[in-house]
Protein backbone atom coordinates (compact mmCIF):
# COMPACT_ATOMS: atom_id res chain seq x y z
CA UNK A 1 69.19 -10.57 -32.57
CA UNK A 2 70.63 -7.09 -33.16
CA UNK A 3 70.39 -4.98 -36.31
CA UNK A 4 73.01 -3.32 -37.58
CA UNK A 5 71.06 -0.09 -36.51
CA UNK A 6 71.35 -0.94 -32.77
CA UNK A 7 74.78 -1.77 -33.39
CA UNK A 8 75.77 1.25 -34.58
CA UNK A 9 73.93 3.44 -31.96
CA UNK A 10 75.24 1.35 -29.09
CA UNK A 11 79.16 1.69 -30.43
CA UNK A 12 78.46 5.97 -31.09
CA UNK A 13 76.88 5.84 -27.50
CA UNK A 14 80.07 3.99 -26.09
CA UNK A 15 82.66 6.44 -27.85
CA UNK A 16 81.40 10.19 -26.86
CA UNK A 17 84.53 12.20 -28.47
CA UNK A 18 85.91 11.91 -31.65
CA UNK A 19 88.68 9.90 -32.04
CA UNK A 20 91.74 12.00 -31.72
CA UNK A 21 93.16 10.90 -34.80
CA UNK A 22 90.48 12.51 -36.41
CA UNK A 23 90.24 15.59 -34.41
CA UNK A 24 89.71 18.78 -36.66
CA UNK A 25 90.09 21.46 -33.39
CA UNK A 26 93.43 22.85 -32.23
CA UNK A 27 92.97 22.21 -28.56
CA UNK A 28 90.48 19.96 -26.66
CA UNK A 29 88.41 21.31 -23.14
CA UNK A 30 90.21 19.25 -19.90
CA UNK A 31 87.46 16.67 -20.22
CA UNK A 32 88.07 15.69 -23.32
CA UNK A 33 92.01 15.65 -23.30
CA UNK A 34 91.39 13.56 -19.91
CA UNK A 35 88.89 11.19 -21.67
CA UNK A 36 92.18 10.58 -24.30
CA UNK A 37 94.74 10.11 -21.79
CA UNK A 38 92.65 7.55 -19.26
CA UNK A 39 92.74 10.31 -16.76
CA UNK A 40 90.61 12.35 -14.52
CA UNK A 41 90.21 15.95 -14.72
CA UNK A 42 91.29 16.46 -12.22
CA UNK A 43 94.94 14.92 -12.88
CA UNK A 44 94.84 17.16 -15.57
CA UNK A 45 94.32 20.53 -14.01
CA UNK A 46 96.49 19.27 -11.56
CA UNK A 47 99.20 19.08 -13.91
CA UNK A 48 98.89 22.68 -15.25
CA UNK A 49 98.40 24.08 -11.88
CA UNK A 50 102.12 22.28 -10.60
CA UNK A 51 103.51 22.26 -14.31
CA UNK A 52 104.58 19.27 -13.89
CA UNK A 53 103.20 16.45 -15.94
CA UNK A 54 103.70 15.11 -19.71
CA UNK A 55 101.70 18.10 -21.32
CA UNK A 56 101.29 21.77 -20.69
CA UNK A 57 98.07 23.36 -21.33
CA UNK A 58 97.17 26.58 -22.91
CA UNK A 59 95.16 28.70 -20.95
CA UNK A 60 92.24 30.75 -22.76
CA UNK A 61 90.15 33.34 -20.64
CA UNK A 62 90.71 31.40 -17.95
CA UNK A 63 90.11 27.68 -18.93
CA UNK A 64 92.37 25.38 -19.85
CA UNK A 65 93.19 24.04 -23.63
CA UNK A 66 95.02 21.03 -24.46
CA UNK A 67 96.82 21.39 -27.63
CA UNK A 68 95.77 18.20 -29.95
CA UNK A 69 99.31 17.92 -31.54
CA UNK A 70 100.64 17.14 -28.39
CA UNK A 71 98.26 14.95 -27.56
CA UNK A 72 98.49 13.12 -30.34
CA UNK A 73 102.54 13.07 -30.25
CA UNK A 74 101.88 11.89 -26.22
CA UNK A 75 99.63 8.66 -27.54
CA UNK A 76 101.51 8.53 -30.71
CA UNK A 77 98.59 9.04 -32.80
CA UNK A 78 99.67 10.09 -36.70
C-alpha cells in the first residue's frame, strides 16, 4: 500500500514544470514552452526559424523565449 508520501513524490516526479497557470516568469526556455504545447523542440524552433506557427518567440542573446501570456492565451489557460 502507498503512503501519501510516495504519492506525492511520484505525482511531483511525473509533472517536471510548473503548471502554466501558475507560472510566475515572463517567458519559458523552448523546452519548457514545448513540454506545454505537446510538442518537440524541435517544432518549436522550427516555428521561429520559418515564422510560421501559432506563437512567435522572443529571442534573448541568442536563445529563444516563449512569452507565457501567449502561451497561456494559445491553451486558454486564465
Amino acid at each position: 500500500m502507498e503512503t501519501p508520501q510516495t504519492i506525492n513524490a511520484r505525482t511531483q516526479a511525473a509533472q517536471p514544470y510548473t503548471p502554466l497557470a501558475q507560472e510566475t516568469r515572463a517567458n519559458l526556455p523552448t523546452s519548457e514552452a514545448a513540454y506545454h504545447l505537446n510538442r518537440r523542440e524541435q517544432t518549436l524552433r522550427g516555428w521561429a526559424c520559418l515564422e510560421n506557427g501559432p506563437l512567435r518567440p522572443m529571442r534573448i542573446n541568442g536563445r529563444l523565449a516563449w512569452p507565457v501570456s501567449e502561451l497561456r492565451r494559445l491553451l486558454g489557460v486564465a
